[in-house]
PDB file of N, CA and C in Angstrom:
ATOM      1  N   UNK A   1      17.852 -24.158  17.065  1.00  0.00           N
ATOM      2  CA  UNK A   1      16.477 -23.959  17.491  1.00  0.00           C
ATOM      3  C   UNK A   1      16.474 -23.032  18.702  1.00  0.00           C
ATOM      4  N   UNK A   2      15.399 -22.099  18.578  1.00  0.00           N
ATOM      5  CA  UNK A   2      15.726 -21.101  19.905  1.00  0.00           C
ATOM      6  C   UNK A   2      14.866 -21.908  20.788  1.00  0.00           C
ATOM      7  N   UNK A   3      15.263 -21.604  22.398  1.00  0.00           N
ATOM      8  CA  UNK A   3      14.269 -22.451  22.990  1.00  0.00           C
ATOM      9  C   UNK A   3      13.465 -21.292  23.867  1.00  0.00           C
ATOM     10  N   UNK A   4      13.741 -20.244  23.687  1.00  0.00           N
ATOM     11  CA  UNK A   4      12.218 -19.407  23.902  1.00  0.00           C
ATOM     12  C   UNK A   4      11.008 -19.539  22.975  1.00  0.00           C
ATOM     13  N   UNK A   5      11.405 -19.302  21.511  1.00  0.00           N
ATOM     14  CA  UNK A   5      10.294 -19.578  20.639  1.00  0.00           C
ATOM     15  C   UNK A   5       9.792 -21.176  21.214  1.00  0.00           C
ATOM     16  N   UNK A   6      10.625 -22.084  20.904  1.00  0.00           N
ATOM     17  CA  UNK A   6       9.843 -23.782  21.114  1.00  0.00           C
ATOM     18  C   UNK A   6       9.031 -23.646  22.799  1.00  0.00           C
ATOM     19  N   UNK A   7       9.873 -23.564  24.009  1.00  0.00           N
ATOM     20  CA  UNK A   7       9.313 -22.858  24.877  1.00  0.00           C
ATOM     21  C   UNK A   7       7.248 -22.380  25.153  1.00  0.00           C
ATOM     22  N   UNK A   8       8.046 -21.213  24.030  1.00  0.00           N
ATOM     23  CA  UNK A   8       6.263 -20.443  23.723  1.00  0.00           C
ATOM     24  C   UNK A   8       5.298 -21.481  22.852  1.00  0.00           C
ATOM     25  N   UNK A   9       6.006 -22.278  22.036  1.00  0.00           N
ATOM     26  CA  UNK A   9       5.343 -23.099  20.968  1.00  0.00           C
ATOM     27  C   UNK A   9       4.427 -24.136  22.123  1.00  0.00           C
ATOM     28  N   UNK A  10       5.665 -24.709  22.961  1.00  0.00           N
ATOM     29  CA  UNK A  10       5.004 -26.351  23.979  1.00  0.00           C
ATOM     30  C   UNK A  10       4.313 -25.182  24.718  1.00  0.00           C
ATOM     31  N   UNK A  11       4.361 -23.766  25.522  1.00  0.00           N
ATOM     32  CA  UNK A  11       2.774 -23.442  26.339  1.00  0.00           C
ATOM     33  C   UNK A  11       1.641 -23.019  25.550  1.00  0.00           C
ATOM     34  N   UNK A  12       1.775 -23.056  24.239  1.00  0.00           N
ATOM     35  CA  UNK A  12       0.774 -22.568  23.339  1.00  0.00           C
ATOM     36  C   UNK A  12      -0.029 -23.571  22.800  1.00  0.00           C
ATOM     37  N   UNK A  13       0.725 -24.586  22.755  1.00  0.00           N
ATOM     38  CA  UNK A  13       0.583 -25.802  22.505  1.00  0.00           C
ATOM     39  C   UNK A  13      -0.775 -26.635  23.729  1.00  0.00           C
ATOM     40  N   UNK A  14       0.213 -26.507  24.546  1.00  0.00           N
ATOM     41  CA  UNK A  14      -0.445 -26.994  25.710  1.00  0.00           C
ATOM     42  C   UNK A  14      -2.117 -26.234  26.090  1.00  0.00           C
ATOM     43  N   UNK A  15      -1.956 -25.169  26.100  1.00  0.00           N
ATOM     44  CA  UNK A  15      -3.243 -24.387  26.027  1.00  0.00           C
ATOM     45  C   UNK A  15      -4.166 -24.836  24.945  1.00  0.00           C
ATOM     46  N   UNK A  16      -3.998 -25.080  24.091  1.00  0.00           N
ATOM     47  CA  UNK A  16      -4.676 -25.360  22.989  1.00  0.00           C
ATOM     48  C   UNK A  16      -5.547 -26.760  23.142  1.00  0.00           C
ATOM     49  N   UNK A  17      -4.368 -27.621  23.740  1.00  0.00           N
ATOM     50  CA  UNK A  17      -5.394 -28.789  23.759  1.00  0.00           C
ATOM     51  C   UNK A  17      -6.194 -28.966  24.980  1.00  0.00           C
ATOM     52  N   UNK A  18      -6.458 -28.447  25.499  1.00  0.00           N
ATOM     53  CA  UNK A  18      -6.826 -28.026  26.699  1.00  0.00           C
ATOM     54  C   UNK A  18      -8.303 -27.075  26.473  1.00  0.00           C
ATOM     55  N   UNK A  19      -8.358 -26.387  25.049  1.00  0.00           N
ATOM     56  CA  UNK A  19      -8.914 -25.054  24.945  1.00  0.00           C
ATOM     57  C   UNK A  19     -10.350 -26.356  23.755  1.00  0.00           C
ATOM     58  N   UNK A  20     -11.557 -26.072  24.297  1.00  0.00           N
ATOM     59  CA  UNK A  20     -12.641 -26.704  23.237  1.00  0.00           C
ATOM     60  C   UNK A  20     -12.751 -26.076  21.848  1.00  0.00           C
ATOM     61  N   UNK A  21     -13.124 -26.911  20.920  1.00  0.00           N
ATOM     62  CA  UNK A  21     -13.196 -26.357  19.894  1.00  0.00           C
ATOM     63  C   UNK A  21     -14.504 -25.726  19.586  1.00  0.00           C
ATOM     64  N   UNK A  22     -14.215 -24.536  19.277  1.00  0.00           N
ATOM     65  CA  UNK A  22     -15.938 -23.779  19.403  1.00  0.00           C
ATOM     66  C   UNK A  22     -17.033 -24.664  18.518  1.00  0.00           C
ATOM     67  N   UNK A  23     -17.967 -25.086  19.568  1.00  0.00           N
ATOM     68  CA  UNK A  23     -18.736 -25.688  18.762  1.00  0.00           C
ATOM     69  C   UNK A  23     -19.792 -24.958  17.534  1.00  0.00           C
ATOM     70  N   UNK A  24     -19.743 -24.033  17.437  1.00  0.00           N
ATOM     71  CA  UNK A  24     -19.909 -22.952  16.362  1.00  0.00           C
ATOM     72  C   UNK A  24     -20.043 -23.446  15.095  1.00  0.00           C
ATOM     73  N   UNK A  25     -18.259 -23.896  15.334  1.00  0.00           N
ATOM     74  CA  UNK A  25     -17.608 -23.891  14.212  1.00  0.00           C
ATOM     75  C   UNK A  25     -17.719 -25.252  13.474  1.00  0.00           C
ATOM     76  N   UNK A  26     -17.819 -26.415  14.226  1.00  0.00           N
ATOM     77  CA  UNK A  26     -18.126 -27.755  13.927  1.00  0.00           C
ATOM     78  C   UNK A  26     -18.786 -27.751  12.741  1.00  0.00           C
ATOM     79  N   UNK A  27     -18.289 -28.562  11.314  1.00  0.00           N
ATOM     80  CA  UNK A  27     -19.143 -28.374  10.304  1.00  0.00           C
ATOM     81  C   UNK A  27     -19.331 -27.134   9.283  1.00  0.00           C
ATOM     82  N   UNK A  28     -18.612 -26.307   9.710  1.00  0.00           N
ATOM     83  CA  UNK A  28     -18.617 -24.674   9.124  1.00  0.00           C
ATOM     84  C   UNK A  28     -17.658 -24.774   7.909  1.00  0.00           C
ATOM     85  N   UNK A  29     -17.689 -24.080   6.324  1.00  0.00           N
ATOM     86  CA  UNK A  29     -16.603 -24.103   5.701  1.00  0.00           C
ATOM     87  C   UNK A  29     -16.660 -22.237   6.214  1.00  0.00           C
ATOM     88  N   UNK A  30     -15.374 -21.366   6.080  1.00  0.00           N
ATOM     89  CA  UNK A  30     -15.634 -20.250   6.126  1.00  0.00           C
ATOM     90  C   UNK A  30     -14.855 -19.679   4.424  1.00  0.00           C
ATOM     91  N   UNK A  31     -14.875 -18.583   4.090  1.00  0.00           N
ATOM     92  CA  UNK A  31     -14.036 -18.645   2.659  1.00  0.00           C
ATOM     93  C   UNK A  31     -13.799 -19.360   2.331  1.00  0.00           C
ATOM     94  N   UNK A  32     -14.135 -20.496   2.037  1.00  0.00           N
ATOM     95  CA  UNK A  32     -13.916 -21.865   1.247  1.00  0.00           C
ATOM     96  C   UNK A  32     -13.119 -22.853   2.414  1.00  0.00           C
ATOM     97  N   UNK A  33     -12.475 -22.421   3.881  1.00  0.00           N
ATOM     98  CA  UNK A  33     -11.711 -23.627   4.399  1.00  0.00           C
ATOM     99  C   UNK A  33     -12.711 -23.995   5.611  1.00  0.00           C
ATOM    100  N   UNK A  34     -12.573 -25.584   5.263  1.00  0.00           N
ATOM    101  CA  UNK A  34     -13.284 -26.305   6.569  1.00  0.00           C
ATOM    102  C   UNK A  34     -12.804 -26.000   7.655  1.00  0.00           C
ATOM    103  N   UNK A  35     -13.509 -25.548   9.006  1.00  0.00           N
ATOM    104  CA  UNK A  35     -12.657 -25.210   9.899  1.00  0.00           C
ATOM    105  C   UNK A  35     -11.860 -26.213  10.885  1.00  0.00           C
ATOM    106  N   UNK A  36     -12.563 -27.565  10.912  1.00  0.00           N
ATOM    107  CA  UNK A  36     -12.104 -28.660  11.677  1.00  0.00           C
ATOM    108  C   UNK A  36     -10.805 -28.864  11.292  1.00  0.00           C
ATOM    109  N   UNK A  37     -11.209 -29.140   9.774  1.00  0.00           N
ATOM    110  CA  UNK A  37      -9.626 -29.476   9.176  1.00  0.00           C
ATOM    111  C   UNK A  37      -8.878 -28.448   9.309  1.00  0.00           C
ATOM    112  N   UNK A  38      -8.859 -27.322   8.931  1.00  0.00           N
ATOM    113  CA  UNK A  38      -7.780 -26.401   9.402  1.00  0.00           C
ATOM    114  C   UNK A  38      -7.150 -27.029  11.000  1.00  0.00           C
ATOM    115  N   UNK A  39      -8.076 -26.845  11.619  1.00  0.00           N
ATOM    116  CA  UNK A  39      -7.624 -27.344  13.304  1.00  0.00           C
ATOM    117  C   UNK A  39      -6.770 -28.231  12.861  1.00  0.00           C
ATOM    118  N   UNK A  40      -7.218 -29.014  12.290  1.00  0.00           N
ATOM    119  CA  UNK A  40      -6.543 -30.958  12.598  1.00  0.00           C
ATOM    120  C   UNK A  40      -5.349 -30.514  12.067  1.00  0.00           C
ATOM    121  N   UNK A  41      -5.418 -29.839  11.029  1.00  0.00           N
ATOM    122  CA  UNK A  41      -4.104 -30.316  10.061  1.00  0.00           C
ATOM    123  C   UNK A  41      -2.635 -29.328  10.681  1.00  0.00           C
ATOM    124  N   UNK A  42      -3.443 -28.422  11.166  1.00  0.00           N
ATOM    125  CA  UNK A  42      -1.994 -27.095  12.152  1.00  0.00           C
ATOM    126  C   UNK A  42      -1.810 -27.780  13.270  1.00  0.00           C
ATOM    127  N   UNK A  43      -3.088 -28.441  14.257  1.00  0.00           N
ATOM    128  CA  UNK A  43      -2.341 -29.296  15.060  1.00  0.00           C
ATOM    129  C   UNK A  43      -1.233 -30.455  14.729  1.00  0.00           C
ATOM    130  N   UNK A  44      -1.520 -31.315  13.942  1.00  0.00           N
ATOM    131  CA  UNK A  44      -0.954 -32.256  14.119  1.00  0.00           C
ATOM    132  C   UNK A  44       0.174 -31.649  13.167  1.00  0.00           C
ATOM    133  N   UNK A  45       0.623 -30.701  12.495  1.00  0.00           N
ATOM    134  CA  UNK A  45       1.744 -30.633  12.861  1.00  0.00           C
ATOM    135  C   UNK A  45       2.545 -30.170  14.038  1.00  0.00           C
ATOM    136  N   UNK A  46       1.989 -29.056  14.379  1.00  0.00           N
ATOM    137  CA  UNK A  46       2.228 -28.737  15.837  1.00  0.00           C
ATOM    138  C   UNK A  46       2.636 -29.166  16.713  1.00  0.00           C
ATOM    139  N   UNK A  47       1.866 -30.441  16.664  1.00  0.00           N
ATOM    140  CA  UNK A  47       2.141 -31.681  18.041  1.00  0.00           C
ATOM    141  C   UNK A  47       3.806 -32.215  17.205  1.00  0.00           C
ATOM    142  N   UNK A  48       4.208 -32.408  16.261  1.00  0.00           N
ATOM    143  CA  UNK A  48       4.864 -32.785  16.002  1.00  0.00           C
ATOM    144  C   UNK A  48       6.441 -32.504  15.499  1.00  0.00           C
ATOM    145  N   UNK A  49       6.152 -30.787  15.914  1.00  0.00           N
ATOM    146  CA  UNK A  49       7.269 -29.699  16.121  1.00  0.00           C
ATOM    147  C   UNK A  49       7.699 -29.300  16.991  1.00  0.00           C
ATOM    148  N   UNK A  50       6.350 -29.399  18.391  1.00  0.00           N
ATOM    149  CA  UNK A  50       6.942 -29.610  20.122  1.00  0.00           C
ATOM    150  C   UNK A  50       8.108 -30.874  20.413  1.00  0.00           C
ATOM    151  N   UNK A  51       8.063 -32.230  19.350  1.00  0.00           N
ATOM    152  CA  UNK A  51       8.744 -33.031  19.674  1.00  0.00           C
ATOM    153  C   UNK A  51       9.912 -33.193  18.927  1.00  0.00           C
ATOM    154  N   UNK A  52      10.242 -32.203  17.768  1.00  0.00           N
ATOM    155  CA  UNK A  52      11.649 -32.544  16.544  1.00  0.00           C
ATOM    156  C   UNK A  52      11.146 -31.487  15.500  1.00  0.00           C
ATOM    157  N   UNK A  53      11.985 -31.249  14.613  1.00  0.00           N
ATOM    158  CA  UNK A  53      11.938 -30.810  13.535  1.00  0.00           C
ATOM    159  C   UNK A  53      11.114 -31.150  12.330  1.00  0.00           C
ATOM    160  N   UNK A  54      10.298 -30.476  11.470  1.00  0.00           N
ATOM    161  CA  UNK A  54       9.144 -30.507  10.535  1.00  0.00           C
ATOM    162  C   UNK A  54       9.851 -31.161   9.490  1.00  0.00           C
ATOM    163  N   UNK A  55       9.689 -31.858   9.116  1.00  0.00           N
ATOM    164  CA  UNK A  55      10.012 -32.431   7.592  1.00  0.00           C
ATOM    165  C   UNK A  55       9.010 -31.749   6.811  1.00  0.00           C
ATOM    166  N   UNK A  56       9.537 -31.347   5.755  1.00  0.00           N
ATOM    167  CA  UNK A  56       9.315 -30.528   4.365  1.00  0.00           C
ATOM    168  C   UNK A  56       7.642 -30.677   4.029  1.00  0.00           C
ATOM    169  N   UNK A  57       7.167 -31.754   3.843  1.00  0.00           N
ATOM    170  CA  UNK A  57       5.803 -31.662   3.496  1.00  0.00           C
ATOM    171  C   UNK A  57       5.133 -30.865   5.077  1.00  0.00           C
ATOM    172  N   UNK A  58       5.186 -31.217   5.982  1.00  0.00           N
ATOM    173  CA  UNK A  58       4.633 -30.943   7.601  1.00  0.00           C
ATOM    174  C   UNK A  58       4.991 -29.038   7.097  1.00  0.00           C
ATOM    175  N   UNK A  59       5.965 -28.725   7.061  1.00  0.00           N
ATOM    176  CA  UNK A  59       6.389 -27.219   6.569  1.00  0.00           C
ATOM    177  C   UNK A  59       5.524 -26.656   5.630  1.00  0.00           C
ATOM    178  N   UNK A  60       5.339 -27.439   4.207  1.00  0.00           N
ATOM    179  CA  UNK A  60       4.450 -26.949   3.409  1.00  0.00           C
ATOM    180  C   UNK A  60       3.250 -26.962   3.693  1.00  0.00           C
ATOM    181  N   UNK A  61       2.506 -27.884   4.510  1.00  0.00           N
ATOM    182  CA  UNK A  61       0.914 -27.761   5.153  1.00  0.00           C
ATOM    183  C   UNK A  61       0.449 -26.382   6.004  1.00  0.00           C
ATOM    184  N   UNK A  62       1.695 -26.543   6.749  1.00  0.00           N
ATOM    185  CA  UNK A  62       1.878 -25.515   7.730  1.00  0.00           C
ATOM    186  C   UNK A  62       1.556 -24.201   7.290  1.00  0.00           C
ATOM    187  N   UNK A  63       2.688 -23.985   6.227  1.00  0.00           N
ATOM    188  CA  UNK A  63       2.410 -22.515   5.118  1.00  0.00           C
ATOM    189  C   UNK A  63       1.488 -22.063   4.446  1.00  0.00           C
ATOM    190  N   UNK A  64       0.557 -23.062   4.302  1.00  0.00           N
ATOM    191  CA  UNK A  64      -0.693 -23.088   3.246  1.00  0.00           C
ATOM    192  C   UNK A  64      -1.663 -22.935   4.551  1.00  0.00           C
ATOM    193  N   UNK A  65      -1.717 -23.464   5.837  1.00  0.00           N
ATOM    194  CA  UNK A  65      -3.065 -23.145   6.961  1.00  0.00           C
ATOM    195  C   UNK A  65      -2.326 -22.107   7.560  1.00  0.00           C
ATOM    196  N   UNK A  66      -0.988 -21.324   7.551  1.00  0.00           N
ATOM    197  CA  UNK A  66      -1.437 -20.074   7.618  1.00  0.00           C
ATOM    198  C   UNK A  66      -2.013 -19.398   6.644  1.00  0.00           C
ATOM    199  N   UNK A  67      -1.827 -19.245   5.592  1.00  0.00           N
ATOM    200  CA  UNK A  67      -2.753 -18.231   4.539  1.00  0.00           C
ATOM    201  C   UNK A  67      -4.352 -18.744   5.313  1.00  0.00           C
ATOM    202  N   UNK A  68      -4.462 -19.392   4.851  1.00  0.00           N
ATOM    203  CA  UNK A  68      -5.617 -20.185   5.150  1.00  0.00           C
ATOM    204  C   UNK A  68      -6.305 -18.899   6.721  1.00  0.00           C
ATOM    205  N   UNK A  69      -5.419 -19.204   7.527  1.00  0.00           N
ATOM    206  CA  UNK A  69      -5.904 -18.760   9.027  1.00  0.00           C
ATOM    207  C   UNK A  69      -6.588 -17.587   8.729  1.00  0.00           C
ATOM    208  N   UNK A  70      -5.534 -16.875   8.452  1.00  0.00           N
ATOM    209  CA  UNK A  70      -5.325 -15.275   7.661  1.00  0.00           C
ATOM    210  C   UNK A  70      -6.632 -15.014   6.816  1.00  0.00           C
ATOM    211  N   UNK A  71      -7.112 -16.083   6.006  1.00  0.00           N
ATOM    212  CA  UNK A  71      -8.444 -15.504   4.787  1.00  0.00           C
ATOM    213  C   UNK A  71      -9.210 -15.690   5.936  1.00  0.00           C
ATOM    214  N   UNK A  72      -9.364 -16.775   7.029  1.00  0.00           N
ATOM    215  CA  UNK A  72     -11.148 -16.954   7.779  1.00  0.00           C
ATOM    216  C   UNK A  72     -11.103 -15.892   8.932  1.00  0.00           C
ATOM    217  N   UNK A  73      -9.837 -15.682   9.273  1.00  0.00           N
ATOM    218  CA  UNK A  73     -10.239 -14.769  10.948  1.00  0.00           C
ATOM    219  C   UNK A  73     -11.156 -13.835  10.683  1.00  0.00           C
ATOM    220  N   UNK A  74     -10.680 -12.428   9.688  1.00  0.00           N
ATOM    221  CA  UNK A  74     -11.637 -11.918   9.946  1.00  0.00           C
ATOM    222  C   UNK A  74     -13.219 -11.960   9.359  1.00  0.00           C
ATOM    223  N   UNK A  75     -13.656 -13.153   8.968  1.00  0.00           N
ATOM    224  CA  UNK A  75     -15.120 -13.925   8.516  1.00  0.00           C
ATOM    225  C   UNK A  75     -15.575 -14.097   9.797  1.00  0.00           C
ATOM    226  N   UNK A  76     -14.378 -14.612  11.188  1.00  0.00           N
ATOM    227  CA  UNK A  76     -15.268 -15.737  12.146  1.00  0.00           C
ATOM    228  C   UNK A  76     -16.074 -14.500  13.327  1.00  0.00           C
ATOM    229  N   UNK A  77     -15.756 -13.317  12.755  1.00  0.00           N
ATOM    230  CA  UNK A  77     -16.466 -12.200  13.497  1.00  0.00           C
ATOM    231  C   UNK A  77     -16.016 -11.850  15.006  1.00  0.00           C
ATOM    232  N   UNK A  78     -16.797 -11.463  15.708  1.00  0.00           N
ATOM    233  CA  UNK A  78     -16.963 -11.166  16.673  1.00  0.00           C
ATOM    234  C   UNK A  78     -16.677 -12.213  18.123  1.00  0.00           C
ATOM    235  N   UNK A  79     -16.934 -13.614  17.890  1.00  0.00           N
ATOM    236  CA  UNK A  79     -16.996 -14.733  18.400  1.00  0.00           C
ATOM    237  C   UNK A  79     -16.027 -14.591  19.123  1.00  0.00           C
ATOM    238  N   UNK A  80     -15.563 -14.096  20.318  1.00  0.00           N
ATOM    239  CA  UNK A  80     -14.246 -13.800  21.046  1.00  0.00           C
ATOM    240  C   UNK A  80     -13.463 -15.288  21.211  1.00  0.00           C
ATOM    241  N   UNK A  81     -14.194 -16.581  21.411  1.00  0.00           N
ATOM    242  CA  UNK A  81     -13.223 -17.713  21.708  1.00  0.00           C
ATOM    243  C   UNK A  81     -12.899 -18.076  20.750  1.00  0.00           C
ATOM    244  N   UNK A  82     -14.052 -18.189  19.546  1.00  0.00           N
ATOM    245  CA  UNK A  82     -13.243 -18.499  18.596  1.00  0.00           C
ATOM    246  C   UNK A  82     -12.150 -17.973  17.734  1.00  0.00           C
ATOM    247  N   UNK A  83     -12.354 -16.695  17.998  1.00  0.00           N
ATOM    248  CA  UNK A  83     -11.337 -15.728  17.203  1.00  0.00           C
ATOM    249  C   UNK A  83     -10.053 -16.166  18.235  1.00  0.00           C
ATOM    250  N   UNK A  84      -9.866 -15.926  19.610  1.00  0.00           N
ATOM    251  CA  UNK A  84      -8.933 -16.467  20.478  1.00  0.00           C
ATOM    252  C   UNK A  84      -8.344 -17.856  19.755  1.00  0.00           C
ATOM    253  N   UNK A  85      -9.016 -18.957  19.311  1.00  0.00           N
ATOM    254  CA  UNK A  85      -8.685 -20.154  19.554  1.00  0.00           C
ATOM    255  C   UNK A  85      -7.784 -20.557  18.153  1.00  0.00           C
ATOM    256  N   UNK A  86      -8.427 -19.572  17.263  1.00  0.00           N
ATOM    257  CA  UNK A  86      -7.948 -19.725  15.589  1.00  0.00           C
ATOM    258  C   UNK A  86      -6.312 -18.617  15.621  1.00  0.00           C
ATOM    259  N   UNK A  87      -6.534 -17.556  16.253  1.00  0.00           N
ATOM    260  CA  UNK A  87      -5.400 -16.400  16.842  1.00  0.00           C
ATOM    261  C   UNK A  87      -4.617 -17.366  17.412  1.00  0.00           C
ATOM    262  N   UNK A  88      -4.787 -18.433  18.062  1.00  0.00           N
ATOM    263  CA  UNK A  88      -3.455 -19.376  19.034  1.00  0.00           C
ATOM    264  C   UNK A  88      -2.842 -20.303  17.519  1.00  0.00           C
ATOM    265  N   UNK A  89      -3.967 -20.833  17.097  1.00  0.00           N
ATOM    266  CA  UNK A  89      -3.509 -21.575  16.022  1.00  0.00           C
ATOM    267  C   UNK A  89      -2.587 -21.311  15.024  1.00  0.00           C
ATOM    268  N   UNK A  90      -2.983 -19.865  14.783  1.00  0.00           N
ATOM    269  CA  UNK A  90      -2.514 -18.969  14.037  1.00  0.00           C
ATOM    270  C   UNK A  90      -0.621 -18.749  14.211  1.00  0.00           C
ATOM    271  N   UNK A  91      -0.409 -18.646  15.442  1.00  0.00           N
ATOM    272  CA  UNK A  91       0.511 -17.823  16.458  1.00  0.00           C
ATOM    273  C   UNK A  91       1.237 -19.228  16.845  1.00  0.00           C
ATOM    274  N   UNK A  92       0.783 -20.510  16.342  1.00  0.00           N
ATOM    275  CA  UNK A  92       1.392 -21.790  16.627  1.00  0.00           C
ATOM    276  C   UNK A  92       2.214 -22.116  15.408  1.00  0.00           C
ATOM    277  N   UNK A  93       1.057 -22.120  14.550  1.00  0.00           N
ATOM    278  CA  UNK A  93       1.961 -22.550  13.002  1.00  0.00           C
ATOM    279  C   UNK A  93       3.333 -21.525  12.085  1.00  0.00           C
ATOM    280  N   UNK A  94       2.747 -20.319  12.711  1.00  0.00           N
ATOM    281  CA  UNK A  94       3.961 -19.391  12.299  1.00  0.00           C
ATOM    282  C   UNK A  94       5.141 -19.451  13.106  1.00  0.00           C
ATOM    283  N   UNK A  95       5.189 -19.618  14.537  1.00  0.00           N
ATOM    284  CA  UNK A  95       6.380 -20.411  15.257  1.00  0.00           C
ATOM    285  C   UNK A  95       6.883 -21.613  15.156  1.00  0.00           C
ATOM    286  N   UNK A  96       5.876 -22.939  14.368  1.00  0.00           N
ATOM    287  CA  UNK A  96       6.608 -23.902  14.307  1.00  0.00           C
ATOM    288  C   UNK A  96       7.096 -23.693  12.908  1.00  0.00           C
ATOM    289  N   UNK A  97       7.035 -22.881  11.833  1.00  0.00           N
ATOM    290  CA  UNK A  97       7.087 -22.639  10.696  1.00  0.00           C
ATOM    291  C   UNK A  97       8.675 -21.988  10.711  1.00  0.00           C
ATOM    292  N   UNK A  98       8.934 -21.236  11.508  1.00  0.00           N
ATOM    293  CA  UNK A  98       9.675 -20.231  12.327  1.00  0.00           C
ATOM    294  C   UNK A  98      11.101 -20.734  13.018  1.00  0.00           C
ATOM    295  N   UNK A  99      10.572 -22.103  13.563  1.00  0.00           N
ATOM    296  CA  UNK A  99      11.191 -23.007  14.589  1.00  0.00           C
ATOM    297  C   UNK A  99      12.243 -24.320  13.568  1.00  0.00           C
ATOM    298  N   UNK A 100      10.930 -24.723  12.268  1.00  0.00           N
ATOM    299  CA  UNK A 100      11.271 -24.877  11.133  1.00  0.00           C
ATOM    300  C   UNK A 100      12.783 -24.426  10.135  1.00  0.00           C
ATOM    301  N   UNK A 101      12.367 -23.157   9.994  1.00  0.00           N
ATOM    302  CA  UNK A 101      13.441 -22.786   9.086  1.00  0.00           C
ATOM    303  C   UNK A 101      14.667 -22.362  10.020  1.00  0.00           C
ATOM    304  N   UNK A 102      14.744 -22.329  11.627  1.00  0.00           N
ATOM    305  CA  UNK A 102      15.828 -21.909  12.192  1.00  0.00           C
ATOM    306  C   UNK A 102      16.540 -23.429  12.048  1.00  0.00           C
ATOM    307  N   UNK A 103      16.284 -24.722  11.803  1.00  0.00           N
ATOM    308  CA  UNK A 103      16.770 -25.756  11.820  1.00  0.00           C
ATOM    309  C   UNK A 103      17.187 -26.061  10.585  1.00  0.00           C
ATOM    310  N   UNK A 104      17.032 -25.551   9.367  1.00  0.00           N
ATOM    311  CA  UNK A 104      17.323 -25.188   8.310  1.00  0.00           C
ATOM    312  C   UNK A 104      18.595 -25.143   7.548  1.00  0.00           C
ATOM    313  N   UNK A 105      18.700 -23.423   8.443  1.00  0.00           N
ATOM    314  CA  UNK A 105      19.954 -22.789   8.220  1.00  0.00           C
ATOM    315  C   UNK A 105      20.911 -23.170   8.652  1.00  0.00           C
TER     316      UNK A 105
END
């Protein structure tokens, strides 16, 4: 495991929960994904890659809310926090995804 990437993962991490969820978005599907759940489901793996290694299903969720991230960003427009807040999310799950397969090999 590199510990610059995990490192960047726990301050990205940390920012995040810290960071409100645009209330915008509360209730919103965008291209077909709910946006809460997107949140919930990249966090809590997230939270759970700052502390050990992803077991295989946590990996496959992970892989599927990035595509996911990728189809709504550019839908959520202009909205600078929210585009910020989904961009961290974004930039979380591909490092713990990342952080993932270096434990792997």
């Amino acid at each position: 495991m590199s510990e610059p990437e995990l490192d960047l993962l726990s301050q990205l991490w940390e920012e995040h929960v810290r960071a409100p969820f645009p209330p915008h978005l509360r209730g919103r599907d965008i291209e077909g994904e709910d946006m809460v759940m997107l949140d919930a489901d990249i966090a809590g793996c997230v939270s759970s890659s700052v502390s050990g290694p992803l077991d295989e299903k946590s990996r496959r969720t992970l892989l599927g809310c990035l595509a996911a991230v990728e189809k709504v960003l550019p839908s959520i427009g202009d909205e600078g926090s929210a585009v910020e807040y989904y961009e961290r999310l974004r930039e979380m799950a591909a490092l713990a995804v990342e952080l993932g397969n270096a434990t792997v090999r």
